[in-house]
N, C-alpha and C. Protein backbone atom coordinates (compact mmCIF):
# COMPACT_ATOMS: atom_id res chain seq x y z
N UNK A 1 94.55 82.84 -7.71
CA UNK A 1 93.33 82.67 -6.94
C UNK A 1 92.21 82.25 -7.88
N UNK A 2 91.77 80.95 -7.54
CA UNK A 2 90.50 80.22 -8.30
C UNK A 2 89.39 81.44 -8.11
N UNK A 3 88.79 82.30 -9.64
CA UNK A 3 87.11 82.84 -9.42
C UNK A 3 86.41 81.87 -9.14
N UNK A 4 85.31 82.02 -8.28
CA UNK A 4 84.46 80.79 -7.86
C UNK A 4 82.90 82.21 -8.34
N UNK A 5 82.32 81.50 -8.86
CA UNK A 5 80.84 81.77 -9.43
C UNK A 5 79.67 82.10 -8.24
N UNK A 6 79.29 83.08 -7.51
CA UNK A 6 77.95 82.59 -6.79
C UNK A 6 76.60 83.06 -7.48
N UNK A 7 75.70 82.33 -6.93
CA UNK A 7 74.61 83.23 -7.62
C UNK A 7 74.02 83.85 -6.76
N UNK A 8 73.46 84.68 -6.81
CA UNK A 8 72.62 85.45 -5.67
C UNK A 8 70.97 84.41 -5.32
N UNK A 9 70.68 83.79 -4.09
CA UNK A 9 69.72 83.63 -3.89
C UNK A 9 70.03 82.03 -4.09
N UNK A 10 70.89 81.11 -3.98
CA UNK A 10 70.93 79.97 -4.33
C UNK A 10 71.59 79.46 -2.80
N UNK A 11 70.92 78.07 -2.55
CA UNK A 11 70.64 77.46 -1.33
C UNK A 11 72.10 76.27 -1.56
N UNK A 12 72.51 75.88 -2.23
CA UNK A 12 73.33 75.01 -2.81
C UNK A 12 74.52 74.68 -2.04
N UNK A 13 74.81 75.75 -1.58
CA UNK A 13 76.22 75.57 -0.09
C UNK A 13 75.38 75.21 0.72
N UNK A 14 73.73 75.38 1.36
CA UNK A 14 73.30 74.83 2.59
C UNK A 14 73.27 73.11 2.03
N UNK A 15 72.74 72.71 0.74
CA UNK A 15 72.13 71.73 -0.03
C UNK A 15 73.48 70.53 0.22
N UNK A 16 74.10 71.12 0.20
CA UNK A 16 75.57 70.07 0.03
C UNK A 16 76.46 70.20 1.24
N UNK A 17 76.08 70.60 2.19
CA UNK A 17 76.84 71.17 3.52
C UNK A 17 77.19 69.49 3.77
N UNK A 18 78.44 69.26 4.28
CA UNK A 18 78.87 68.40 4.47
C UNK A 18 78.95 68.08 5.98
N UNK A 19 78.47 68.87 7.31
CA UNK A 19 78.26 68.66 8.58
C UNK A 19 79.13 70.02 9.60
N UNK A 20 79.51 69.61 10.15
CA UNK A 20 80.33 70.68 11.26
C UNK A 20 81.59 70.52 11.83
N UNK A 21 82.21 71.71 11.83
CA UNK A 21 83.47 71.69 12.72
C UNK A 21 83.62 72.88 13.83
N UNK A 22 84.41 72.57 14.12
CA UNK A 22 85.04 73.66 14.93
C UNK A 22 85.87 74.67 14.67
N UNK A 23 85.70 75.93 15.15
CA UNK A 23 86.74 76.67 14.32
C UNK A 23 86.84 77.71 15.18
N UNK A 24 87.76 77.72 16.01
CA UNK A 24 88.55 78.27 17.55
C UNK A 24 87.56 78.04 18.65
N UNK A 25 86.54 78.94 18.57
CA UNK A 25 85.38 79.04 19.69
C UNK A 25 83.92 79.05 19.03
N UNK A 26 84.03 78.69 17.62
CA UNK A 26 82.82 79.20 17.07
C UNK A 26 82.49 77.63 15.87
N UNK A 27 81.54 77.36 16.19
CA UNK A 27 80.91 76.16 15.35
C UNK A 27 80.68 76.84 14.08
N UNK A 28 81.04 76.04 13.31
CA UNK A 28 81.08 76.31 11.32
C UNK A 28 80.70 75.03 10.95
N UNK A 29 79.56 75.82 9.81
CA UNK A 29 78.85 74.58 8.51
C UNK A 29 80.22 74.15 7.41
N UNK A 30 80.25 73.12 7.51
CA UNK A 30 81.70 72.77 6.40
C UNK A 30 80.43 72.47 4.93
N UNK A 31 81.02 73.56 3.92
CA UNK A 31 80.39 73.09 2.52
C UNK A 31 81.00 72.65 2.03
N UNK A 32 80.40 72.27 0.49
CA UNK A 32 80.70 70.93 -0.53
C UNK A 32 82.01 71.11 -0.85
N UNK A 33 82.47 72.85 -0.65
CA UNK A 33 83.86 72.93 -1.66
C UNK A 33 85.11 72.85 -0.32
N UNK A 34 84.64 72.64 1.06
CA UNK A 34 85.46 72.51 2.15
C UNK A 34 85.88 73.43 2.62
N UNK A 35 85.19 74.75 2.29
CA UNK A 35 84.58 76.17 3.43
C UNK A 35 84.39 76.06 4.19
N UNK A 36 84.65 76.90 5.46
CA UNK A 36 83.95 77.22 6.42
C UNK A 36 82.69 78.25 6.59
N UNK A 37 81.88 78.23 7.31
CA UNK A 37 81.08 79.15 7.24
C UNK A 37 80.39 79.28 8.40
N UNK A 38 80.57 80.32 9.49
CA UNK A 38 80.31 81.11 10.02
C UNK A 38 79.24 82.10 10.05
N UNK A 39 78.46 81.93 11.16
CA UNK A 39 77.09 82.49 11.60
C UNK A 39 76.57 83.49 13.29
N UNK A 40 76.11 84.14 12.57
CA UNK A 40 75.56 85.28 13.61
C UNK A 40 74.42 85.54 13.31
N UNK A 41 73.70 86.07 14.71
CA UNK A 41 72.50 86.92 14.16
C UNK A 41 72.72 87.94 15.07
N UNK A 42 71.90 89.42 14.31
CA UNK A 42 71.57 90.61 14.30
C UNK A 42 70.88 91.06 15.44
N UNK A 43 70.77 91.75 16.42
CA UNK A 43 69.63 91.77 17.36
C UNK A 43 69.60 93.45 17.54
N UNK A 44 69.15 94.46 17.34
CA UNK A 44 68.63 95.54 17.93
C UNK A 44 68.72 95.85 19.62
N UNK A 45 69.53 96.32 20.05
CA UNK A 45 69.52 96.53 21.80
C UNK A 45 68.51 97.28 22.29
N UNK A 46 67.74 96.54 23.16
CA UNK A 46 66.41 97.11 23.86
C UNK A 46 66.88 98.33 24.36
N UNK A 47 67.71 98.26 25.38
CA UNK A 47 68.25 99.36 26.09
C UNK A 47 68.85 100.22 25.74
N UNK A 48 69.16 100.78 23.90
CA UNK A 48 69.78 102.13 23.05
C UNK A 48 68.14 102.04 22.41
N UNK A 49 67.76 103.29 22.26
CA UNK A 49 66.84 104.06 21.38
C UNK A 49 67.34 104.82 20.60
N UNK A 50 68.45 104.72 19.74
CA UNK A 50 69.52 105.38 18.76
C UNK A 50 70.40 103.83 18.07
N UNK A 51 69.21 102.39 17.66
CA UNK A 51 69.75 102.16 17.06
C UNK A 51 69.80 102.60 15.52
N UNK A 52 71.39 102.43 15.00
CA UNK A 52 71.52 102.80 13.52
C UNK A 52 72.22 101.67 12.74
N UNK A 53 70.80 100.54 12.10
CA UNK A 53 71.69 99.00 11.51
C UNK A 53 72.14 99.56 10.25
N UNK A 54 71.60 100.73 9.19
CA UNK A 54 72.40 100.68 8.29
C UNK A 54 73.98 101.87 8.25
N UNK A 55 74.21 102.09 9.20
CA UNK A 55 75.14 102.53 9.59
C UNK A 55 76.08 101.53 9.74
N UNK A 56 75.94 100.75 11.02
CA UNK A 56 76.54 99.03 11.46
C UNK A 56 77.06 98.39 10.31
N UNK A 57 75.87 98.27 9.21
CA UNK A 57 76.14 97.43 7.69
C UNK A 57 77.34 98.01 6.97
N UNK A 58 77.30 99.35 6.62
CA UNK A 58 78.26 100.30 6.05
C UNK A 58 79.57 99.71 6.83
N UNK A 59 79.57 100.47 7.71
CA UNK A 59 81.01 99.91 8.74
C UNK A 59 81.46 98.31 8.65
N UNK A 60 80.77 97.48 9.23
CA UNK A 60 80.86 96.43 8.49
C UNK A 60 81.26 95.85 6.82
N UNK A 61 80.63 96.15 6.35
CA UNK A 61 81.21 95.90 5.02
C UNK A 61 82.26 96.67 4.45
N UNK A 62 82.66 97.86 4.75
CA UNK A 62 83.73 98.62 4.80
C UNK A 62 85.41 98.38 5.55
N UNK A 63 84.85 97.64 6.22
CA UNK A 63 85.79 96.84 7.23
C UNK A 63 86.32 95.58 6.49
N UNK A 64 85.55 94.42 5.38
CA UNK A 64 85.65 92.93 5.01
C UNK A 64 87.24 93.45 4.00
N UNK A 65 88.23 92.49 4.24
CA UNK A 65 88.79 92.92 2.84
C UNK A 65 88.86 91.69 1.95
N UNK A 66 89.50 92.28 0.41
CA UNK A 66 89.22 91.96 -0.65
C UNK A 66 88.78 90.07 -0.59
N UNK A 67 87.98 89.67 -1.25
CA UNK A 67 87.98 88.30 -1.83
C UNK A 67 87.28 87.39 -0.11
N UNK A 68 86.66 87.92 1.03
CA UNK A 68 85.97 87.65 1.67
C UNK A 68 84.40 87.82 1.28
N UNK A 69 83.72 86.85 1.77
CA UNK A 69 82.36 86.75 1.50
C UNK A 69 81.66 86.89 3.24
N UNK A 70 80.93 87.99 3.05
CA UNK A 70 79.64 87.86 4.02
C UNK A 70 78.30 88.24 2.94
N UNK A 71 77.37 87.15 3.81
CA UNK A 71 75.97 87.15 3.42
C UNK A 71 75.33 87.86 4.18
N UNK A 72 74.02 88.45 4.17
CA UNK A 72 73.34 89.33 5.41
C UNK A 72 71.79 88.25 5.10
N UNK A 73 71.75 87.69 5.39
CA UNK A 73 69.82 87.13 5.13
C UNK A 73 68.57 87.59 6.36
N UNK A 74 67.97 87.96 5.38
CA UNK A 74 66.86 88.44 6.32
C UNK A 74 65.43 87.13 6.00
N UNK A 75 64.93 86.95 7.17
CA UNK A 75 64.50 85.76 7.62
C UNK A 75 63.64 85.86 8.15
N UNK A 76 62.41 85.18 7.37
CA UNK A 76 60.43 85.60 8.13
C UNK A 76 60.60 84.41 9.13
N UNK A 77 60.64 84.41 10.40
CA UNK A 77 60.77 82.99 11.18
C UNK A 77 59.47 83.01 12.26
N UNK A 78 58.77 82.13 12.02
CA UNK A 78 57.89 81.89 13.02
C UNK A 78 58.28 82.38 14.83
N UNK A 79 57.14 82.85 15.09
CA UNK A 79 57.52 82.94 16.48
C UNK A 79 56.48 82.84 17.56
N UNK A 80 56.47 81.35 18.15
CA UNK A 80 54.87 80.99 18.48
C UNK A 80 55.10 80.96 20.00
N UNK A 81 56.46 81.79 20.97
CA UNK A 81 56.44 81.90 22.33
C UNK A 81 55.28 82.41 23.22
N UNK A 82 55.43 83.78 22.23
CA UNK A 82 54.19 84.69 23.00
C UNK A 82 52.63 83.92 23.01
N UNK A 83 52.21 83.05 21.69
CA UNK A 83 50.95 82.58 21.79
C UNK A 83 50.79 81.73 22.91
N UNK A 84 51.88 80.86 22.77
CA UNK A 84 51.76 79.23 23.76
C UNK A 84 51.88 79.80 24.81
N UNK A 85 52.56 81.12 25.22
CA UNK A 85 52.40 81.23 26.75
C UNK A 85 50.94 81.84 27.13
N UNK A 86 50.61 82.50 25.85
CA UNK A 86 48.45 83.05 26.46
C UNK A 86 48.14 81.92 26.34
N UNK A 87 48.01 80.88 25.75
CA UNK A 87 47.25 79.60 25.44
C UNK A 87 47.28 78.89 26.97
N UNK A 88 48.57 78.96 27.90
CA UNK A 88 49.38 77.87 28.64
C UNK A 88 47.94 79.21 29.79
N UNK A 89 48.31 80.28 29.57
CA UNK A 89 47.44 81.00 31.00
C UNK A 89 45.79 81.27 30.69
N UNK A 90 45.19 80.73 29.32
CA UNK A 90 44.23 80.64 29.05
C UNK A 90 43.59 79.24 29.64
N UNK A 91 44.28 77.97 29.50
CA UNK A 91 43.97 76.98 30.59
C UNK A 91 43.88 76.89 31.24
N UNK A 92 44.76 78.04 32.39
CA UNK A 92 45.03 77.94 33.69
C UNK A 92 43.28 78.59 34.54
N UNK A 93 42.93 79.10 33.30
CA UNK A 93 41.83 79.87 33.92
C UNK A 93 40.46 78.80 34.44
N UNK A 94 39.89 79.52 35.28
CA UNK A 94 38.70 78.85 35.96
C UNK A 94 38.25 78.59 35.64
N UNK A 95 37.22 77.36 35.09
CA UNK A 95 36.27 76.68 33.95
C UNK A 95 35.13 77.99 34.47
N UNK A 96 34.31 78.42 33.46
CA UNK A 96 33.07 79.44 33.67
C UNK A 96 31.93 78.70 34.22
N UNK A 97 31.51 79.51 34.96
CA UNK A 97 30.18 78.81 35.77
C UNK A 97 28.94 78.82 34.74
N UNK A 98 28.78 80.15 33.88
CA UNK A 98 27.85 79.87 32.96
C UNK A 98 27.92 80.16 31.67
N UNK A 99 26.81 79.44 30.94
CA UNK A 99 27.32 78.81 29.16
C UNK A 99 27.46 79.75 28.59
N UNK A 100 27.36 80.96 28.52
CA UNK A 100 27.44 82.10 27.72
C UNK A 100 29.80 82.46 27.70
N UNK A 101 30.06 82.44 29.17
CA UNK A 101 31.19 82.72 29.30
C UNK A 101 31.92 81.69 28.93
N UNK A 102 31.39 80.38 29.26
CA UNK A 102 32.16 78.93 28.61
C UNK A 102 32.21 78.78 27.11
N UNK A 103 30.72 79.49 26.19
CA UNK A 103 31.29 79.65 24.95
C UNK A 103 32.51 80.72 24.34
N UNK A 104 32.92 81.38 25.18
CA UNK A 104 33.52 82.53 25.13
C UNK A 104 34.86 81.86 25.00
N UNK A 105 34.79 81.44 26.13
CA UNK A 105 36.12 80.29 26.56
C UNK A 105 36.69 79.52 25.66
N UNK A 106 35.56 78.83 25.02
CA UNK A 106 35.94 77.93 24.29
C UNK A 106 36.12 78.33 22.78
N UNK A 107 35.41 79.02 22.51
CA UNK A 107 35.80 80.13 21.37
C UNK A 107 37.38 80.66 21.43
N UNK A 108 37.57 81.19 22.49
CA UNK A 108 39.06 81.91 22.73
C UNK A 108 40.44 81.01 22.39
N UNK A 109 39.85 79.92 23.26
CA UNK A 109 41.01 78.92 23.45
C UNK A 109 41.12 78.03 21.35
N UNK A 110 40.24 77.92 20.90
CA UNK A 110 40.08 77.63 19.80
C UNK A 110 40.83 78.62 18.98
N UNK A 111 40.55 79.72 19.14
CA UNK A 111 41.33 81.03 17.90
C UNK A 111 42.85 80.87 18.42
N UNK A 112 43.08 80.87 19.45
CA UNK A 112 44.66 80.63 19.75
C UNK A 112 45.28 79.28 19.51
N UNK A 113 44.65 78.18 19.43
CA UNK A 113 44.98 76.87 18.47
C UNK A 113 45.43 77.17 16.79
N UNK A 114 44.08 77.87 16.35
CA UNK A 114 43.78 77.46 14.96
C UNK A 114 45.01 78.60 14.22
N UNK A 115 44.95 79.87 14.68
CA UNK A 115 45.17 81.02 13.79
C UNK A 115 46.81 80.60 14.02
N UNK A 116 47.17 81.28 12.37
CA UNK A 116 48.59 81.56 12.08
C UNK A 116 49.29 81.56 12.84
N UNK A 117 50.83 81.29 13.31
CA UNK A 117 51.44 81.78 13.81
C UNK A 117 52.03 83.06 13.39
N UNK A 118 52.43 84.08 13.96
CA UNK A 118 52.98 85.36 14.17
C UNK A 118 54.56 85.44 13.38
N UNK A 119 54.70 86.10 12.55
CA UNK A 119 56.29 85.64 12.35
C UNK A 119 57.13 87.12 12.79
N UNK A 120 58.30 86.70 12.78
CA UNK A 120 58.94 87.90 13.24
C UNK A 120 60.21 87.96 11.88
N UNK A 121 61.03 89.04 11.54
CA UNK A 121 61.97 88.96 10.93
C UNK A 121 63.55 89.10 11.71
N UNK A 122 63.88 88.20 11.17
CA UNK A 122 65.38 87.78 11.84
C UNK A 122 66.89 87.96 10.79
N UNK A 123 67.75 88.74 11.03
CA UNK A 123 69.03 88.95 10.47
C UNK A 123 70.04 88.01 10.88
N UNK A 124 70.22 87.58 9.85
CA UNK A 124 71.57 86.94 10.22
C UNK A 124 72.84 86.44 9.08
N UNK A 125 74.35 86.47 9.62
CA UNK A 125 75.15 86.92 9.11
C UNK A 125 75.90 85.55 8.73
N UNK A 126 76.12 85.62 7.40
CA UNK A 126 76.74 84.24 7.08
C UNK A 126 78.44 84.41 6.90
N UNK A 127 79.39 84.13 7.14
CA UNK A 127 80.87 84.51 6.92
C UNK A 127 81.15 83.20 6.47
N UNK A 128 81.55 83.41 4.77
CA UNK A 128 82.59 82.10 4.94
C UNK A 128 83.91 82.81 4.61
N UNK A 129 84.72 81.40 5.40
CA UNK A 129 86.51 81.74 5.61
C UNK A 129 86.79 81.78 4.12
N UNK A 130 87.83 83.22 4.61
CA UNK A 130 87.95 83.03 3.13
C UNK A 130 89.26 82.12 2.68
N UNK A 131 89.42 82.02 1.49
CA UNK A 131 90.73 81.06 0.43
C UNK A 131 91.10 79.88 1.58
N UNK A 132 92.15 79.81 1.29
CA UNK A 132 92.76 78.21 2.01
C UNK A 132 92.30 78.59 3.45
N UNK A 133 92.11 79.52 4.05
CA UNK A 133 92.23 79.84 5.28
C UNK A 133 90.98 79.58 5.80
N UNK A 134 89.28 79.26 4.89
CA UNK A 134 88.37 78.37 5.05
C UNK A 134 88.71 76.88 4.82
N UNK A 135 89.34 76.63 4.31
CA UNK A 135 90.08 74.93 4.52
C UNK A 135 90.68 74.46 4.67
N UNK A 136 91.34 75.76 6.12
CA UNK A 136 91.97 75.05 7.15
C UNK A 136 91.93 75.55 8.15
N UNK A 137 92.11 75.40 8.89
CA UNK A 137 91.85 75.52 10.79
C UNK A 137 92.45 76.70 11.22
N UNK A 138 93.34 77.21 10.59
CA UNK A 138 94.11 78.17 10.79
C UNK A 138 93.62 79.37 10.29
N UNK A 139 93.95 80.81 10.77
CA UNK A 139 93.65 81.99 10.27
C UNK A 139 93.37 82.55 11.66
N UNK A 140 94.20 84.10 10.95
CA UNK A 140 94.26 84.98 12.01
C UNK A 140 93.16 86.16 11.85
N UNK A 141 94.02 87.06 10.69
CA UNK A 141 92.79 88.19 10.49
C UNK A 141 91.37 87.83 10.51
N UNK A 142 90.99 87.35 9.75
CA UNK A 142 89.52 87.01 9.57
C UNK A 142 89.04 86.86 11.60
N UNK A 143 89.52 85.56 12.20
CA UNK A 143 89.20 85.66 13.69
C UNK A 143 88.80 86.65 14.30
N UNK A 144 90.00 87.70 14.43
CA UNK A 144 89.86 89.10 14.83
C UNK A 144 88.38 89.88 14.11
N UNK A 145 88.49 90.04 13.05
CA UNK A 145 87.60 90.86 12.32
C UNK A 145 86.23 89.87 12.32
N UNK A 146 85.95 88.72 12.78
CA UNK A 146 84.52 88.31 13.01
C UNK A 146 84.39 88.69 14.57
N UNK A 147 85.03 88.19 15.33
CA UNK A 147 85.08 88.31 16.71
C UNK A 147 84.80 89.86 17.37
N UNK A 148 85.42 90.76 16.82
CA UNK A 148 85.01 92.08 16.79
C UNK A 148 84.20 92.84 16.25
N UNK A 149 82.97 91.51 15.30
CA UNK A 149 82.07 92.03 15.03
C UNK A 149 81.11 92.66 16.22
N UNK A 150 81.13 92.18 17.55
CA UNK A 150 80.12 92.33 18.42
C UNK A 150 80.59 93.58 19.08
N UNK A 151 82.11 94.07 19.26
CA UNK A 151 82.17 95.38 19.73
C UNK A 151 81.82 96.67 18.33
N UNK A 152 82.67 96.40 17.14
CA UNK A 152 81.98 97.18 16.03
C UNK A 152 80.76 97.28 16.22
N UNK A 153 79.36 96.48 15.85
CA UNK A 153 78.22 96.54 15.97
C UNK A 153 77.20 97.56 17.19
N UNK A 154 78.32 97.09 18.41
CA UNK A 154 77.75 98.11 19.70
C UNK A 154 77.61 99.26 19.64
N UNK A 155 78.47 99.39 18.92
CA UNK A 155 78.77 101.07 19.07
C UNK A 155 77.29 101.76 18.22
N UNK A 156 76.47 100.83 17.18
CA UNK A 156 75.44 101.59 16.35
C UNK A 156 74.39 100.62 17.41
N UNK A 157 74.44 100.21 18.57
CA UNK A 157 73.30 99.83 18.49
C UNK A 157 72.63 98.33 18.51
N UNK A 158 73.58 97.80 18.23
CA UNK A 158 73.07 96.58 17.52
C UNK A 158 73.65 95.43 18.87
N UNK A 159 73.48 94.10 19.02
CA UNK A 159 74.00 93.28 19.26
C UNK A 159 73.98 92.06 18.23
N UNK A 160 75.54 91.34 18.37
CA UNK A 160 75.52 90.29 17.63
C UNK A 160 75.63 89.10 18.65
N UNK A 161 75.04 88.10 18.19
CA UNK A 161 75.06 86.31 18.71
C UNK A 161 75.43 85.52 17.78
N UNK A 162 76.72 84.73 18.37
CA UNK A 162 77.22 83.82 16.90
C UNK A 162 76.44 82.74 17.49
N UNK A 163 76.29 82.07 16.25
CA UNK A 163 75.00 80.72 16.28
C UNK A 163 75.84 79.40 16.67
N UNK A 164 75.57 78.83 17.55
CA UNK A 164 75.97 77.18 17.80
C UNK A 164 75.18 76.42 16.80
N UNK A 165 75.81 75.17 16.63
CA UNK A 165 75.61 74.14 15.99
C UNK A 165 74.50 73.65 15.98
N UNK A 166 73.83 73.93 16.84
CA UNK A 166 72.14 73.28 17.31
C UNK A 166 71.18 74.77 16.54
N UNK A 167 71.45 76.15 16.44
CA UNK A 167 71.18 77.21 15.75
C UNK A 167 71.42 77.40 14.28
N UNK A 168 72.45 76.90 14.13
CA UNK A 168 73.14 76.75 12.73
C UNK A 168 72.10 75.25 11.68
N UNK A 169 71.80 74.36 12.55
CA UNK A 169 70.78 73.49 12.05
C UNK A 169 69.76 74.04 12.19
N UNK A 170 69.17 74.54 12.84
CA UNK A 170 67.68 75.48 13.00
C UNK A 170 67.74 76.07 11.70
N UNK A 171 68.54 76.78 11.58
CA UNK A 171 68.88 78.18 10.61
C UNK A 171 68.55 77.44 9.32
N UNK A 172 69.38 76.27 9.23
CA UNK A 172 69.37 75.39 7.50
C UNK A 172 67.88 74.56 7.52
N UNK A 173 67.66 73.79 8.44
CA UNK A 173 66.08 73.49 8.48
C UNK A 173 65.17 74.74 7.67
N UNK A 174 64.96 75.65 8.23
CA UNK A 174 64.08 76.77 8.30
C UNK A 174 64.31 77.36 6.66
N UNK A 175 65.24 77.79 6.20
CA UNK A 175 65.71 78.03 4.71
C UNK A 175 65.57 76.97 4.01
N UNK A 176 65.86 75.95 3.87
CA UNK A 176 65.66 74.76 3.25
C UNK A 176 64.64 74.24 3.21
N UNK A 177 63.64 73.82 3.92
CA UNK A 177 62.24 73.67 4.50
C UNK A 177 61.67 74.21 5.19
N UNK A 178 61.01 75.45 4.91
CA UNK A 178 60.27 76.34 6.39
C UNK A 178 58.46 75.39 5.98
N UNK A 179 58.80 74.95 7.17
CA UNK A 179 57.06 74.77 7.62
C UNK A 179 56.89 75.51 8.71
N UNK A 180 55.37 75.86 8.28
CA UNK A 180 54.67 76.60 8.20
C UNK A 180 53.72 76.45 9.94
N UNK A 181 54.30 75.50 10.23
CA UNK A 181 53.43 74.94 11.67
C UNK A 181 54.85 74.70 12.50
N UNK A 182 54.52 74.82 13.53
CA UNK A 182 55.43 74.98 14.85
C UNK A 182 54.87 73.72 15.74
N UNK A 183 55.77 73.17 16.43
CA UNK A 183 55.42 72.21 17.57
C UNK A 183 56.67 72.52 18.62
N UNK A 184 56.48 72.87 19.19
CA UNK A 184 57.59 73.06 20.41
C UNK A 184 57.93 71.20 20.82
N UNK A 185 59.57 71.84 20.72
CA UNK A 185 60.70 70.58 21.28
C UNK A 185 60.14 70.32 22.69
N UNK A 186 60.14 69.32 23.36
CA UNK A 186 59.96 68.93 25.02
C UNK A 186 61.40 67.94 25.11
């Protein structure tokens, strides 16, 4: 078995990602060395007030065996829903009959333009396949043991979402180039 070198904190598998495949039911980034790599994110269940993620993590990583790689990245990601929807019902409102409330107005609608967006932090789980069995289509264990990440995870609490191809580019955009300004897709 080839040692392969990583470094901690190096972008270089997103840098050289060679595009996408398929891999049973789940879209994978193909890297430079002809890995697969496999993506989820983390979500906290509204409806348990007993979540426990570093419990989940333990179990999880206790579970990977030998010479598999998971990444965990935690991720400052803009999140400009909640503004654009006060902004969208700040328009909707009645023009003011007098100038005192119209500067108000226009003041308001201005601070929700100008100011920062809000960021939120986001988890998410990188799996690449491991040995030949990332460069090639085939593989059993690993399947099972990602796929059952979402019942493992339940049990502390947590929900997992594996990322589609259109998420998986979000994801490498955002790490690779995070700007800092948001424009919503139409």
């Amino acid at each position: 078995m080839k040692s392969v070198s990583v470094e901690v904190g190096t972008t270089h598998t997103f840098v050289m990602s060679r595009g996408f495949t398929q891999v049973g039911a789940h879209a994978a980034l193909l890297g430079e060395d002809d890995t697969k790599r496999l993506f989820a994110e983390v979500h906290a269940d509204p409806d348990r007030p007993d979540v426990r993620p570093q419990e989940a993590y333990q179990a999880m990583l206790s579970s990977l065996q030998p010479g598999w790689t998971l990444r965990l990245l935690q991720l400052f990601w803009p999140d400009p829903e909640p503004r654009l929807e006060f902004q969208q019902q700040v328009n909707r409102w009645n023009t003011p009959v007098t100038e005192g409330l119209d500067i108000l107005h226009q003041g308001l609608s201005l601070a929700v333009q100008e100011y920062p967006l809000p960021f939120v932090r986001r988890t998410v789980l990188e799996f690449v396949l491991p040995g030949d069995e990332g460069k090639a289509l085939s593989g059993g264990e690993w399947v099972a043991w990602w796929e059952g990440l979402y019942g493992l995870c339940a049990g502390f609490g947590l929900r997992i979402q594996y990322l589609d191809q259109n998420a998986i580019e979000s994801l490498t955009r955002w790490v690779l180039n995070p700007k800092l300004e948001y424009s919503r897709n139409k």
